[in-house]
N, C-alpha and C. Protein backbone atom coordinates (compact mmCIF):
# COMPACT_ATOMS: atom_id res chain seq x y z
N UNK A 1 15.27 159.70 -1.47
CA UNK A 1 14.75 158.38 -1.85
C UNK A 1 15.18 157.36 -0.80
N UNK A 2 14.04 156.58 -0.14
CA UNK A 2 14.62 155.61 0.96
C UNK A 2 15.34 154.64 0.17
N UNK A 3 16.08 153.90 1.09
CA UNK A 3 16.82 152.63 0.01
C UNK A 3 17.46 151.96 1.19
N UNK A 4 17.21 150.13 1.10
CA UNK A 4 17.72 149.56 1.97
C UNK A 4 18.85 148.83 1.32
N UNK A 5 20.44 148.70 1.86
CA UNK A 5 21.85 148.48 1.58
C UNK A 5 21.49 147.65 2.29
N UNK A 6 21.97 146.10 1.55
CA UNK A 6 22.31 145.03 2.37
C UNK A 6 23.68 144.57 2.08
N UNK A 7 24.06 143.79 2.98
CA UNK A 7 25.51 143.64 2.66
C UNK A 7 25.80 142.23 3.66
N UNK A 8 26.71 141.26 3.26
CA UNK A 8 27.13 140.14 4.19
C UNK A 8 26.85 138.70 3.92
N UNK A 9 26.36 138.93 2.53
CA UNK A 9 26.17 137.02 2.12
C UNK A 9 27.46 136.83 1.73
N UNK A 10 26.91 134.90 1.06
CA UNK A 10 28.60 134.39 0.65
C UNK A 10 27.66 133.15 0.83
N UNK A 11 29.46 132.54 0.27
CA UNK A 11 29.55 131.36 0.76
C UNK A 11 29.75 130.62 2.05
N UNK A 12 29.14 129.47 2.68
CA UNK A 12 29.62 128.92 4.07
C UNK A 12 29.59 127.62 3.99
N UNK A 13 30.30 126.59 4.59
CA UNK A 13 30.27 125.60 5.00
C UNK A 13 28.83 125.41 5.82
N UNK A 14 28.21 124.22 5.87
CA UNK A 14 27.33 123.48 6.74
C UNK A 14 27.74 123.34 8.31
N UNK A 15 26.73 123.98 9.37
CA UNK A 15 27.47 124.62 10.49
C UNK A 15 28.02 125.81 10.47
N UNK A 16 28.53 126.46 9.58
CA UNK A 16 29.05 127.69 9.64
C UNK A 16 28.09 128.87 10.19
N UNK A 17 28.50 130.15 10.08
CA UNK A 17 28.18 131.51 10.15
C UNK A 17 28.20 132.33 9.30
N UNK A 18 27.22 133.51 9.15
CA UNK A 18 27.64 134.43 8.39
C UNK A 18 26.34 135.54 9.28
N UNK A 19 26.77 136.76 8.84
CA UNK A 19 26.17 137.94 9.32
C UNK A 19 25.34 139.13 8.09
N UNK A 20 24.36 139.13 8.20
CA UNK A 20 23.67 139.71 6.90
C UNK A 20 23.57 141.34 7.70
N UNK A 21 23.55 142.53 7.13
CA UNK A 21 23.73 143.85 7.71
C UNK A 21 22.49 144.14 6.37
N UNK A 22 21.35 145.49 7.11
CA UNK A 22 20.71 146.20 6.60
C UNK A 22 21.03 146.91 6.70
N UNK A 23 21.28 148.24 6.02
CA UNK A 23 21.40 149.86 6.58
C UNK A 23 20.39 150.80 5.41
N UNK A 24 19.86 151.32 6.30
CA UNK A 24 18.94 152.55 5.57
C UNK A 24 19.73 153.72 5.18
N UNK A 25 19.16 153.96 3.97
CA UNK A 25 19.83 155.77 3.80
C UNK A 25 18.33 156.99 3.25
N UNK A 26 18.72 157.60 3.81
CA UNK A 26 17.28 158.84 3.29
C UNK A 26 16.46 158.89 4.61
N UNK A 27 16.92 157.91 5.48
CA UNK A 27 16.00 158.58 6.25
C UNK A 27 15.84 157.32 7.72
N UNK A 28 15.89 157.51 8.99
CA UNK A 28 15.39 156.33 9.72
C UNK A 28 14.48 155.61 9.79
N UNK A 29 14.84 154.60 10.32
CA UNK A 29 13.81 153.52 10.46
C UNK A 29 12.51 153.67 11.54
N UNK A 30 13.01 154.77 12.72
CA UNK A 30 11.83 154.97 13.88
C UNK A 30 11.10 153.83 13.71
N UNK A 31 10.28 154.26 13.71
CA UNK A 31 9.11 153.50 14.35
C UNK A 31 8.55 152.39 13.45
N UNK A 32 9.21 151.62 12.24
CA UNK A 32 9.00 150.94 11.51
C UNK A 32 9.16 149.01 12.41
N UNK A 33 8.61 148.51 11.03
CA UNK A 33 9.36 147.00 11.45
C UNK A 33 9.94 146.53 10.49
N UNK A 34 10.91 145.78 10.48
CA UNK A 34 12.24 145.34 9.53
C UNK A 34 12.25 143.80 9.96
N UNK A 35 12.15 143.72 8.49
CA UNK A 35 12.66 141.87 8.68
C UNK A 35 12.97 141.80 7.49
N UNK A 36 13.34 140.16 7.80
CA UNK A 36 14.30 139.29 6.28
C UNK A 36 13.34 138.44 5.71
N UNK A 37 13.25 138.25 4.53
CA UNK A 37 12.72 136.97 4.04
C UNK A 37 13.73 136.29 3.29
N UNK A 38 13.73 135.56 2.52
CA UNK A 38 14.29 134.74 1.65
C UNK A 38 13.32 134.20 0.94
N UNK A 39 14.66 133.98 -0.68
CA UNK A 39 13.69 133.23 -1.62
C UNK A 39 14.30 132.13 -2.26
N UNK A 40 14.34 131.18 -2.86
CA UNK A 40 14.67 130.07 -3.95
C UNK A 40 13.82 130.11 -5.28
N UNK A 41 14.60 129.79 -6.18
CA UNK A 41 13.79 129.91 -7.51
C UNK A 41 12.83 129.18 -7.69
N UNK A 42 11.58 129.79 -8.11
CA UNK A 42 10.04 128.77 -8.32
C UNK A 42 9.37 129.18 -7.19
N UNK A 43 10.00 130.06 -5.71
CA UNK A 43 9.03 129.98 -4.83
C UNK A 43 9.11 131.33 -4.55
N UNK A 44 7.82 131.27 -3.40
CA UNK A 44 7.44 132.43 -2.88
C UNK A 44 8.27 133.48 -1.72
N UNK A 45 8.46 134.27 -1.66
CA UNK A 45 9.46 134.82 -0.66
C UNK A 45 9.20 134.18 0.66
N UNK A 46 10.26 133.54 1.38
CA UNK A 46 9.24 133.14 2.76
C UNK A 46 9.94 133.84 3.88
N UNK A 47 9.06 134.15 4.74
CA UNK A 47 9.35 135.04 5.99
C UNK A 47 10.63 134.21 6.93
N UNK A 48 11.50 134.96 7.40
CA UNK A 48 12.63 134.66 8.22
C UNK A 48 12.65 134.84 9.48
N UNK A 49 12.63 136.60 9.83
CA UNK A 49 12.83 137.24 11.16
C UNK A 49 12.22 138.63 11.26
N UNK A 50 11.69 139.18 11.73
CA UNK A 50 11.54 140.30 12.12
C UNK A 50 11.68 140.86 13.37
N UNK A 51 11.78 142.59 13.67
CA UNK A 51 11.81 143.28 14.64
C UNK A 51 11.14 144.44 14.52
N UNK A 52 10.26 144.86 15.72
CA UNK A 52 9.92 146.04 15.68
C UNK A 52 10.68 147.17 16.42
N UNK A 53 11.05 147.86 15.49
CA UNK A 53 12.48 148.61 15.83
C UNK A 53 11.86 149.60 17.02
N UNK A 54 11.02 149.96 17.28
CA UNK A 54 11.16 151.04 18.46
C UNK A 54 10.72 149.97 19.95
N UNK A 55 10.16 148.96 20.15
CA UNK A 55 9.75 147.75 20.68
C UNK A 55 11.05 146.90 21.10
N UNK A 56 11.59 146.25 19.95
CA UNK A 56 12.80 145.67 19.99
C UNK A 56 12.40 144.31 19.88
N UNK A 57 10.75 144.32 19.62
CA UNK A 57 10.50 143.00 19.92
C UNK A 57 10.76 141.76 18.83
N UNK A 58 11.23 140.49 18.82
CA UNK A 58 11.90 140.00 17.79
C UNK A 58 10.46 138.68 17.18
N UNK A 59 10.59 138.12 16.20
CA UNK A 59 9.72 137.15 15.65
C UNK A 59 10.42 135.78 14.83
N UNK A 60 10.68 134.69 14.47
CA UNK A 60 11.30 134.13 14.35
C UNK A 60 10.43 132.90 13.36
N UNK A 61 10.68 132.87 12.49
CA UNK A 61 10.27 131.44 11.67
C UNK A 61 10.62 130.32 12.28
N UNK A 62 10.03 129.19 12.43
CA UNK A 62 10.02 127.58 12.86
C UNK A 62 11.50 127.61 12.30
N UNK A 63 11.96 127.47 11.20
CA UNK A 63 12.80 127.00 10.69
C UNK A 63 14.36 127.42 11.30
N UNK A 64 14.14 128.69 11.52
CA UNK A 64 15.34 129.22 12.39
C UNK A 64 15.35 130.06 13.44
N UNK A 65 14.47 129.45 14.22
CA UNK A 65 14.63 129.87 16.00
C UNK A 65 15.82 128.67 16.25
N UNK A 66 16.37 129.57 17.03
CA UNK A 66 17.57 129.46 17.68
C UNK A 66 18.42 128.99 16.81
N UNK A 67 18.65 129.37 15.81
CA UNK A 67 19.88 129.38 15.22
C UNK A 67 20.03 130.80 14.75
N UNK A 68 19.21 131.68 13.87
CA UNK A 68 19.19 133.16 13.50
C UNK A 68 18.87 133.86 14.52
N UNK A 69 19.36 134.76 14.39
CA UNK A 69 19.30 136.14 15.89
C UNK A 69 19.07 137.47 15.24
N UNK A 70 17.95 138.15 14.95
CA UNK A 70 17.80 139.78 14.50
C UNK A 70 17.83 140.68 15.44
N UNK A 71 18.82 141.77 15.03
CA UNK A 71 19.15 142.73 16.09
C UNK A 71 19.38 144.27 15.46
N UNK A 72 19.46 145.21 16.25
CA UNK A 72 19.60 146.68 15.48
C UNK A 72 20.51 147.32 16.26
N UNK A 73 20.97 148.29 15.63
CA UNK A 73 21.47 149.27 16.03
C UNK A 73 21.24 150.86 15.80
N UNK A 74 20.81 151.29 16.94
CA UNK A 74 19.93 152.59 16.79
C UNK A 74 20.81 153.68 16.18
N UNK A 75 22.05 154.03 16.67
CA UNK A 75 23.27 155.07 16.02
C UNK A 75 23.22 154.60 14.33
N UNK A 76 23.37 153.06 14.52
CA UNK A 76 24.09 153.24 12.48
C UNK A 76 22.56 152.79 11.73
N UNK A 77 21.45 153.11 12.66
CA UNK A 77 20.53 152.87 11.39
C UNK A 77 20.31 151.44 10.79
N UNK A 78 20.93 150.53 11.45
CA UNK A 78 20.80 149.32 10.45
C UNK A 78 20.62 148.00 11.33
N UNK A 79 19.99 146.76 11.00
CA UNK A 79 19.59 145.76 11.34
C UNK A 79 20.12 144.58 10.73
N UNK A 80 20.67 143.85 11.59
CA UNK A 80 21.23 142.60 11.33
C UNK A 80 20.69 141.23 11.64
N UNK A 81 21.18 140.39 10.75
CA UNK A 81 21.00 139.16 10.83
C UNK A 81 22.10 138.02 11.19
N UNK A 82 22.11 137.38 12.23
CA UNK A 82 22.84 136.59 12.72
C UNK A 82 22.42 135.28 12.22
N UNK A 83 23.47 134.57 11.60
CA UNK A 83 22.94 133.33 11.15
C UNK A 83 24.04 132.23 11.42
N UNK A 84 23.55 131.15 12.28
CA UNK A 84 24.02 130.29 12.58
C UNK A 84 24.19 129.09 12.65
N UNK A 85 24.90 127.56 12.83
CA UNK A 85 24.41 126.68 12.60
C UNK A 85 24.03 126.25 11.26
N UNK A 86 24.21 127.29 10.08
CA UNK A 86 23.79 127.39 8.98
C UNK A 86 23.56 126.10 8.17
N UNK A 87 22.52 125.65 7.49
CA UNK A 87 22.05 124.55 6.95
C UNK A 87 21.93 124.20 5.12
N UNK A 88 22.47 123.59 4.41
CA UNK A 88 21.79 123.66 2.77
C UNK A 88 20.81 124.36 2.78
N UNK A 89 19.57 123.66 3.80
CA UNK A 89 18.46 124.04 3.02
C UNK A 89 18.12 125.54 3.21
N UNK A 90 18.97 126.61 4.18
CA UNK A 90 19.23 128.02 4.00
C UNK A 90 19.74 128.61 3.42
N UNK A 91 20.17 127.65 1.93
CA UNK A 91 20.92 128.48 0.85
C UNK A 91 19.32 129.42 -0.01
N UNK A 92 19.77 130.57 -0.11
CA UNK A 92 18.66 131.46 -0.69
C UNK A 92 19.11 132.75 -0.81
N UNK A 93 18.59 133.84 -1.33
CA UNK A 93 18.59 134.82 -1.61
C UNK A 93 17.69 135.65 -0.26
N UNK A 94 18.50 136.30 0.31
CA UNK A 94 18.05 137.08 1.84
C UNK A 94 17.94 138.46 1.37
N UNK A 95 16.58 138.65 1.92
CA UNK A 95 16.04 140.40 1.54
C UNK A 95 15.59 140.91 2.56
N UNK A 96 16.37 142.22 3.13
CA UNK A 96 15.73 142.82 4.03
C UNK A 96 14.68 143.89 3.87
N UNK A 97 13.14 144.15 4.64
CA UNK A 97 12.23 145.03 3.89
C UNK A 97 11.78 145.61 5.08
N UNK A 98 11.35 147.01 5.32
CA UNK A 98 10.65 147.58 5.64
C UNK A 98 8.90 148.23 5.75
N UNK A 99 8.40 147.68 6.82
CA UNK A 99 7.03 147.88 7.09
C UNK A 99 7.09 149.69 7.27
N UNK A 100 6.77 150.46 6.97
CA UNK A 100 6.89 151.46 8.17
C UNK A 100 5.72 151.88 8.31
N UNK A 101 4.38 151.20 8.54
CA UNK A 101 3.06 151.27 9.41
C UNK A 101 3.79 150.55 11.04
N UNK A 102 4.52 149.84 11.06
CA UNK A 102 5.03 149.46 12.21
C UNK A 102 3.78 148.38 13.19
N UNK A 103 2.79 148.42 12.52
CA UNK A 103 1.76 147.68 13.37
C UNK A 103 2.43 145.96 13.19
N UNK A 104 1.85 144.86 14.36
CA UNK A 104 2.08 143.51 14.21
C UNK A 104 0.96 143.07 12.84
N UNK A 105 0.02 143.10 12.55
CA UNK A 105 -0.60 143.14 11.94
C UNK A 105 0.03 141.70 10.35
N UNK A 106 0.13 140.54 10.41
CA UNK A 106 0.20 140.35 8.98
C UNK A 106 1.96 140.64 9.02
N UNK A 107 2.55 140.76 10.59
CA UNK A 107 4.38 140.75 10.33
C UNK A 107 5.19 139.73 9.55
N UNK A 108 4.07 138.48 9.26
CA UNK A 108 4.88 137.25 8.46
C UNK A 108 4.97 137.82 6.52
N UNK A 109 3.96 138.47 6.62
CA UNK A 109 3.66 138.46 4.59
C UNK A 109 4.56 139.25 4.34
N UNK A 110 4.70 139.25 3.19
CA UNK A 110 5.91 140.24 2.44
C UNK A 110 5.49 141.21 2.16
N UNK A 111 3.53 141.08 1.79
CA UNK A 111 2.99 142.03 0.94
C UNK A 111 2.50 143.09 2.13
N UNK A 112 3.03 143.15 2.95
CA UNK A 112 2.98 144.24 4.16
C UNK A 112 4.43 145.20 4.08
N UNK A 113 4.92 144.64 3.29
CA UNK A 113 6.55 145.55 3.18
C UNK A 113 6.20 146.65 2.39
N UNK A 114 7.28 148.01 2.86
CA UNK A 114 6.85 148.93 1.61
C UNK A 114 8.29 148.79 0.78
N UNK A 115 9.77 148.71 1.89
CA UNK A 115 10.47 149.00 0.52
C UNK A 115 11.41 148.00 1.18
N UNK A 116 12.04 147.41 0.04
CA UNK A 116 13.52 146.29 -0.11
C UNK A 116 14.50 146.14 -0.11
N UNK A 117 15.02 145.99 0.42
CA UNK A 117 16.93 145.72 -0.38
C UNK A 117 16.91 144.63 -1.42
N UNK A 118 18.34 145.17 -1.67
CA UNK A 118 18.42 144.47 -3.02
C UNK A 118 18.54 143.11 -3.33
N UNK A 119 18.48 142.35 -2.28
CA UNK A 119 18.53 140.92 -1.99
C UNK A 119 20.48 140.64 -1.94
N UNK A 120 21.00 139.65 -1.10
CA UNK A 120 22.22 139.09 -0.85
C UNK A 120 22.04 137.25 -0.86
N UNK A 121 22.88 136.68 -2.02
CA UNK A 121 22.45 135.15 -2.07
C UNK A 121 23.48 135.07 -0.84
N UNK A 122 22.91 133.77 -0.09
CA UNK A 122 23.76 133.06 1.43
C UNK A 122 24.01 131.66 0.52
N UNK A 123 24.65 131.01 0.30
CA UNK A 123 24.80 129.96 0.01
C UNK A 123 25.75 128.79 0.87
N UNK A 124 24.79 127.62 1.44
CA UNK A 124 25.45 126.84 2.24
C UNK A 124 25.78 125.50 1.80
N UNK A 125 27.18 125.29 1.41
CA UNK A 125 27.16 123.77 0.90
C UNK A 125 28.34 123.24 1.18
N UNK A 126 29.25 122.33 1.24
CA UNK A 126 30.60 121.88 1.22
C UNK A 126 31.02 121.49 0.06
């Protein structure tokens, strides 16, 4: 059974850091694409970051270019999220999901994902 382990929310100060970790089990990611969305209550999941893992190539929401950084690691299977500069309005619930058609195709929608993690709340406030 595939299954995506996320791990690395919390709490942070405004400005702070934190590091969100995906890891797959059942099976690799090859040739898939992996990204984060986030959600807040009442709304729609909204797209964060993606990568196309055999490519490497990265995608980035308005909201956090150049502050979030998505990256992988081919040995442990898993994809991270670098988050920086961190802001209130990036307090949310962060889900990492897997495409594995791997095409660009529609890389922003959610409804192109096949499978999820279990979501990790980030919460940024003082």
């Amino acid at each position: 059974q595939v299954q995506l382990v996320e791990s690395g929310g919390g709490l942070v100060q405004p400005g702070g850091s934190l590091r969100l970790s995906c890891a797959a089990s059942g099976r690799s990611f090859s040739n898939s694409n992996i990204a984060w969305f986030r959600q807040t209550p009442g709304k729609e999941r909204e797209f964060v970051a993606a990568i196309r893992w055999r490519a490497r190539t990265t995608f980035y929401a308005d909201s956090v270019k150049g502050r979030f950084t998505i990256s992988r690691d081919n040995k442990a299977n898993t994809v991270y999220l670098q988050m920086n500069n961190l802001r209130p309005s990036d307090t949310a619930v962060y889900y990492c999901a897997e495409d594995v058609g791997g095409n660009l195709s529609g890389i922003w929608s959610h409804k192109k994902y096949d499978y999820w993690g279990q979501g990790s709340q980030v919460t940024v406030s003082s």
